[in-house]
Protein backbone atom coordinates (compact mmCIF):
# COMPACT_ATOMS: atom_id res chain seq x y z
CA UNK A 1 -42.29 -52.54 124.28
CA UNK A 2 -45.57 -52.98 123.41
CA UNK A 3 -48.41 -55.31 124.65
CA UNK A 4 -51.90 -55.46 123.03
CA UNK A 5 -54.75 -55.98 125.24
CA UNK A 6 -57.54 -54.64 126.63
CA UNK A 7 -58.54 -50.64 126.85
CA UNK A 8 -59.35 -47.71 128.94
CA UNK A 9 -61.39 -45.91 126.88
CA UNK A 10 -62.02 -41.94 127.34
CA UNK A 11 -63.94 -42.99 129.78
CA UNK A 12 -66.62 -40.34 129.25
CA UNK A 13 -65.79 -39.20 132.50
CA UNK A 14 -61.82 -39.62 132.73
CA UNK A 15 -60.73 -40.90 137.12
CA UNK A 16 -59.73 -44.28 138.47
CA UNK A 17 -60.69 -47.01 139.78
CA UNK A 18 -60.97 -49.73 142.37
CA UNK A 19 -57.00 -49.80 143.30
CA UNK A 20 -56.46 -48.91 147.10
CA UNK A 21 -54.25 -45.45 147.08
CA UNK A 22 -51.97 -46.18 144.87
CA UNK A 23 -49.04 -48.91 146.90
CA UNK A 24 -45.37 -47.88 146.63
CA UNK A 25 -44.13 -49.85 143.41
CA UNK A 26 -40.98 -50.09 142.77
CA UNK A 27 -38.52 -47.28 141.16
CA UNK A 28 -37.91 -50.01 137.76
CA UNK A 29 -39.86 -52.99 136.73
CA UNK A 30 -40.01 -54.60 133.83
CA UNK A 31 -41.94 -53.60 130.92
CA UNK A 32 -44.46 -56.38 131.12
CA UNK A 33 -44.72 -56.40 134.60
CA UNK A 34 -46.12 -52.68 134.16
CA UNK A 35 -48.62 -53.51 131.17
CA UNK A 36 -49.79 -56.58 133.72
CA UNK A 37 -50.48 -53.65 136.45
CA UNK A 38 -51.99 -51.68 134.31
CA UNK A 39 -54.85 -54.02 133.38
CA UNK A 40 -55.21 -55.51 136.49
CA UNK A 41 -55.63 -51.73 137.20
CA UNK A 42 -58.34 -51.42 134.86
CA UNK A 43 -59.44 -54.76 135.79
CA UNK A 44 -60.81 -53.88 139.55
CA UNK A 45 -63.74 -53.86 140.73
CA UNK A 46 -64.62 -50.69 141.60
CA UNK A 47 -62.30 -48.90 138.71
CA UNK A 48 -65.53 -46.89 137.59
CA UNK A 49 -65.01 -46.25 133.94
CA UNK A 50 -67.59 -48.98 132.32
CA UNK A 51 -65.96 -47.90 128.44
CA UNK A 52 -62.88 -48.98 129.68
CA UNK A 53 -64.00 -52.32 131.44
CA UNK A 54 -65.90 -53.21 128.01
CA UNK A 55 -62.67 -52.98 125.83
CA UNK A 56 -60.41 -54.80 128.70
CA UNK A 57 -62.59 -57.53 127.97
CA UNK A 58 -62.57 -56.94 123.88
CA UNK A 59 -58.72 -57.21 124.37
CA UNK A 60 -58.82 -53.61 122.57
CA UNK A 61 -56.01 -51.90 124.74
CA UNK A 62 -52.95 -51.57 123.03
CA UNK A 63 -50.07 -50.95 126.20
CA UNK A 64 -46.69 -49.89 125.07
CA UNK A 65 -44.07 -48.72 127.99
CA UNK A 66 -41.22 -46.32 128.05
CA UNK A 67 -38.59 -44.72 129.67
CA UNK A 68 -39.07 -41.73 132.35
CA UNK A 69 -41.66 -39.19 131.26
CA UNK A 70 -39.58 -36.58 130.22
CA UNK A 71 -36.85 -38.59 128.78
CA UNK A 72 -36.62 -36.80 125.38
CA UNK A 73 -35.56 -40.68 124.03
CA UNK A 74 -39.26 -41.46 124.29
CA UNK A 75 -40.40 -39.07 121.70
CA UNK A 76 -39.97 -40.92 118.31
CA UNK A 77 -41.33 -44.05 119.91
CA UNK A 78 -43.99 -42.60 121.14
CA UNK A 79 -45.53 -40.75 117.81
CA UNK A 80 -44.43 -43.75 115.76
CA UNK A 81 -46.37 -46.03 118.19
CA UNK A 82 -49.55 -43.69 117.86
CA UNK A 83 -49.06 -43.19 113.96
CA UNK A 84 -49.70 -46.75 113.86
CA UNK A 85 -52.12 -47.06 116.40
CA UNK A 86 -54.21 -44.23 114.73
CA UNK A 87 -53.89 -45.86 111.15
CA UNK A 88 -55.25 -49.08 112.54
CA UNK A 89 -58.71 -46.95 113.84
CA UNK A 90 -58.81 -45.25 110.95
CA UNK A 91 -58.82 -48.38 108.80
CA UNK A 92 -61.61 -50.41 110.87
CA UNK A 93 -64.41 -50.85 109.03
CA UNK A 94 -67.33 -48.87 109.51
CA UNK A 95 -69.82 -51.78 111.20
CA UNK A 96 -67.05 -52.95 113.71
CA UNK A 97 -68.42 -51.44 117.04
CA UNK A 98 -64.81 -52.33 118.74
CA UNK A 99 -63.53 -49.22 120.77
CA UNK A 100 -59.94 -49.41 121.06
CA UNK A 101 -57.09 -47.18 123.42
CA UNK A 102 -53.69 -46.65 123.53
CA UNK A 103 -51.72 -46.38 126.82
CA UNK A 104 -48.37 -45.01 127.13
CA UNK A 105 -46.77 -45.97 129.95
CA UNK A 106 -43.40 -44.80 131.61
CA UNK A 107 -40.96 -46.31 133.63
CA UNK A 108 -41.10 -43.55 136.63
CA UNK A 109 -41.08 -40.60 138.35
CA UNK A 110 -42.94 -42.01 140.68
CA UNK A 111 -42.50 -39.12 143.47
CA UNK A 112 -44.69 -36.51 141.22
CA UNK A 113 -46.86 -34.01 143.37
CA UNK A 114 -50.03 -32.90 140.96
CA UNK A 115 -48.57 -30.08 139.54
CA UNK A 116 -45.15 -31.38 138.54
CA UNK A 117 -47.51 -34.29 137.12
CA UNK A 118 -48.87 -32.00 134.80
CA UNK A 119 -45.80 -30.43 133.79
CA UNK A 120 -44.42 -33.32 132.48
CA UNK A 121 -47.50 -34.52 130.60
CA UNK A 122 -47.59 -30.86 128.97
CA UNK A 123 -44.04 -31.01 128.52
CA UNK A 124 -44.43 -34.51 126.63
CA UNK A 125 -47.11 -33.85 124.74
CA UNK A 126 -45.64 -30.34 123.36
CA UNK A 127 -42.71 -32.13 122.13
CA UNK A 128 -44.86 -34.91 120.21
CA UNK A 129 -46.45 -32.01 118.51
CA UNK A 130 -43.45 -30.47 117.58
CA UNK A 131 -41.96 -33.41 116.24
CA UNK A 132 -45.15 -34.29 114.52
CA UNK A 133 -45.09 -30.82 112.79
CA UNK A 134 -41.23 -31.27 111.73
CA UNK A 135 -42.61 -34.40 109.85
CA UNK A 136 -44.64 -32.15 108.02
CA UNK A 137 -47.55 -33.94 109.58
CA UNK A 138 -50.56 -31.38 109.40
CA UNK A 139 -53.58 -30.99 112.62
CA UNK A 140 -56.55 -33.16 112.14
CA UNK A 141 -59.26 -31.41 110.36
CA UNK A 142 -62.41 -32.53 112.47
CA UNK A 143 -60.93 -30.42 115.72
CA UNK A 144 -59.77 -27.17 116.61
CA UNK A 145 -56.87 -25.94 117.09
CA UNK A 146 -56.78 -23.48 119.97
CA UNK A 147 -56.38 -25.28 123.37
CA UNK A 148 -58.51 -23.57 125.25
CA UNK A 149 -61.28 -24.08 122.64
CA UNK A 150 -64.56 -26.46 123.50
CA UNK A 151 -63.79 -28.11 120.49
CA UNK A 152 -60.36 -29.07 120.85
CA UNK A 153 -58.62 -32.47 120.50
CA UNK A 154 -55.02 -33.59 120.89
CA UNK A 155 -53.89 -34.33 117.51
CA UNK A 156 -51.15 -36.75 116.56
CA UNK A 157 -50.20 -38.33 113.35
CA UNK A 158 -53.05 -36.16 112.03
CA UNK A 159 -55.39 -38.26 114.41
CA UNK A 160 -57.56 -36.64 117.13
CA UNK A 161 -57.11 -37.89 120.42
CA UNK A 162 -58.66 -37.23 124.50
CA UNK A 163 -55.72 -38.14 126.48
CA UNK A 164 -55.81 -38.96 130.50
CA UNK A 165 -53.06 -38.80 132.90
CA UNK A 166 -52.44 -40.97 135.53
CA UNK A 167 -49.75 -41.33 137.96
CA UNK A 168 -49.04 -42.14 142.00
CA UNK A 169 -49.87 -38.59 143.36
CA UNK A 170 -53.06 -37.92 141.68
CA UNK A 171 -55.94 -36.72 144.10
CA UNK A 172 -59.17 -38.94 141.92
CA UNK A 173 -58.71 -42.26 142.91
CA UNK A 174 -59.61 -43.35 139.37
CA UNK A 175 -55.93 -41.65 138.44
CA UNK A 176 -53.58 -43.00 140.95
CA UNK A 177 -51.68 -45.96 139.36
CA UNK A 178 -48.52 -47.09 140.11
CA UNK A 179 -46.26 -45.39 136.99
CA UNK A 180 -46.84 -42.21 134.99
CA UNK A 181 -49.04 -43.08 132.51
CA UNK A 182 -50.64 -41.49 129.56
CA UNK A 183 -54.17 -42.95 128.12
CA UNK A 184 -55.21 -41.64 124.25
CA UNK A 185 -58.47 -42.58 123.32
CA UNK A 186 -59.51 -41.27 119.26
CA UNK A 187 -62.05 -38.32 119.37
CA UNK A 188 -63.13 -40.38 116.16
CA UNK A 189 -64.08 -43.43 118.12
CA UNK A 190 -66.42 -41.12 120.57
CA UNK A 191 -68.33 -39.28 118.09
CA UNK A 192 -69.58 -42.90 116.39
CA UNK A 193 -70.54 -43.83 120.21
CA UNK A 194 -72.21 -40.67 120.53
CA UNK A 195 -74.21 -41.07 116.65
CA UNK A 196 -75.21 -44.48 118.42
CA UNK A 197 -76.32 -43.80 121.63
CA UNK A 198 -73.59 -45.94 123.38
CA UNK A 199 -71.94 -42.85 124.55
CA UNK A 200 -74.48 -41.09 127.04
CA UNK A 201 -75.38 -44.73 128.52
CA UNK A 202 -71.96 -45.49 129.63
CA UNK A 203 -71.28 -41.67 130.43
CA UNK A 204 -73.97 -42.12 132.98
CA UNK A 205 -72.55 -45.09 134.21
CA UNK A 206 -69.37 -44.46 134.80
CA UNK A 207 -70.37 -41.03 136.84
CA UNK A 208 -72.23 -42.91 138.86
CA UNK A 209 -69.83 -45.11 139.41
CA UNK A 210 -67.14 -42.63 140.12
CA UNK A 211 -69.24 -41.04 142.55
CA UNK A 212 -69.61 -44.14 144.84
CA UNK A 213 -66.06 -44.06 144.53
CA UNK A 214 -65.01 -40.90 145.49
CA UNK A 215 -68.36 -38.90 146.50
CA UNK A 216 -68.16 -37.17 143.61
CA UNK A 217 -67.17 -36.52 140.15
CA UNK A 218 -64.22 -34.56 139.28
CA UNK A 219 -65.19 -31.06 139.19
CA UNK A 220 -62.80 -30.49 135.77
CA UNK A 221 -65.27 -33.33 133.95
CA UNK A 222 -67.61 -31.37 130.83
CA UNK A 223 -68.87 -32.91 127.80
CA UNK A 224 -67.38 -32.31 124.35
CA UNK A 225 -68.39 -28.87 123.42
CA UNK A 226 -68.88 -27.52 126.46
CA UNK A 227 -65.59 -26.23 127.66
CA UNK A 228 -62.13 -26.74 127.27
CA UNK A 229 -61.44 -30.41 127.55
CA UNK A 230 -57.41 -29.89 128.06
CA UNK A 231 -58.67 -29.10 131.79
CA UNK A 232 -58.93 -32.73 132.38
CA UNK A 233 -55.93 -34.39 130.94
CA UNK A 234 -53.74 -34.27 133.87
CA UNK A 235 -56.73 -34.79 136.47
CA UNK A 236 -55.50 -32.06 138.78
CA UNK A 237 -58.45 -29.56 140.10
CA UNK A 238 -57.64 -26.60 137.65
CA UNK A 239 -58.13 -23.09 138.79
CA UNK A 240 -61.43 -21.13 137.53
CA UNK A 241 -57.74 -18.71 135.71
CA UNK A 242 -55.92 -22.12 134.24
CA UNK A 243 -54.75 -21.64 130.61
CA UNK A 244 -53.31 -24.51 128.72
CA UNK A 245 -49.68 -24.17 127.84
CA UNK A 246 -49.70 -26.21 124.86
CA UNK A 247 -48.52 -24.42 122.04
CA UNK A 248 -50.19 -25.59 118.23
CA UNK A 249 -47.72 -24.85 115.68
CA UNK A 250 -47.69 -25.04 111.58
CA UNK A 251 -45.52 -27.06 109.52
CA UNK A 252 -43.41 -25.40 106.93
């Protein structure tokens, strides 16, 4: 299902927000009920990404919901959602200043530790790729390729994407919602905020922000070019050793 409102942008810093630790939800809800969370998420007070905030009230985040992350039935939707999502960035035109996101989010588990998290997000986001490949779709040109690159991006639908886990168990306050749930914001969309300006003023914000938050950033957070930013999709502390066990492949 799919519900278009406001977004949570990369926030150039990537945590969460205002939300108490995350309250026990319940194992199923319905798919709006979710999408209503999620904003309200977003929403808070205190939720410290100010990118984010600014779309929410732009009505620029697209929420779509799906089964368990993991559930293998999830994959089609899920590309097919983003192939439209991307097409519909891709086609703005060049003076609209709107910065949109796209948030997956999945119907449980809701009893994740960190590490499990991140499994499943890997997991999930290998089998988009592969599926994207068997299309015959080929890797966005504007990124690298190798995961553990400075330059990488996520790309989908031959669109480049940041992409930011949250779920119950996560440690940064600013990732602990209520349902496994999987944030892409388009690389594309970041480098016009950075050609502008707009994307070092809210970067600064938002760290601040975070900070009165938590006492601190999370440690993984780097800007684009400076190290690997697969680190931070699944907002576990990675270890100094961490490789990323995504796996780019080529179509045929």
């Amino acid at each position: 299902m799919t519900n278009a409102r406001p977004s949570a942008l990369r926030c150039p810093h990537a945590s969460r927000a205002d939300v108490a630790p995350a309250a026990a939800a319940p194992e199923t809800a319905p798919s709006t009920v979710v999408a209503e969370e999620f904003l309200a998420f977003v929403d808070a007070p205190t939720f410290p990404c100010v990118g984010s905030k600014a779309a929410l009230a732009k009505g620029a985040i697209q929420t779509h919901t799906f089964g368990k992350l993991g559930d293998r039935a999830n994959d089609a939707p899920v590309l097919d959602a983003l192939g439209a999502f991307a097409s519909m960035v891709d086609g703005m035109p060049q003076a609209d200043r709107t910065v949109h996101s796209f948030v997956a989010l999945f119907d449980g588990p809701q009893d994740t530790d960190e590490q499990r998290f991140e499994a499943l997000l890997w997991s999930q986001l290998q089998r988009l790729h592969d599926l994207d490949v068997r299309r015959g779709t080929r890797w966005a040109a504007d990124v690298s390729r190798n995961p553990d690159d400075p330059h990488f991006s996520l790309s989908l639908a031959g669109h480049p994407f940041f992409v930011i886990g949250l779920h119950p168990g996560a440690s940064r306050i600013a990732r602990r919602f209520a349902w496994p749930a999987m944030v892409f914001n388009s690389h594309r969309q970041f480098e016009r905020l950075r050609e502008d300006g707009r994307y070092q003023k809210m970067q600064a914000a938002t760290r601040e922000r975070d900070t009165a938050l938590q006492g601190g950033i999370n440690p993984n957070l780097a800007d684009f070019g400076a190290a690997a930013e697969t680190r931070q999709y699944s907002g576990r502390k990675a270890e100094a050793g961490w490789t990323c066990p995504f796996r780019v492949r080529s179509p045929r």
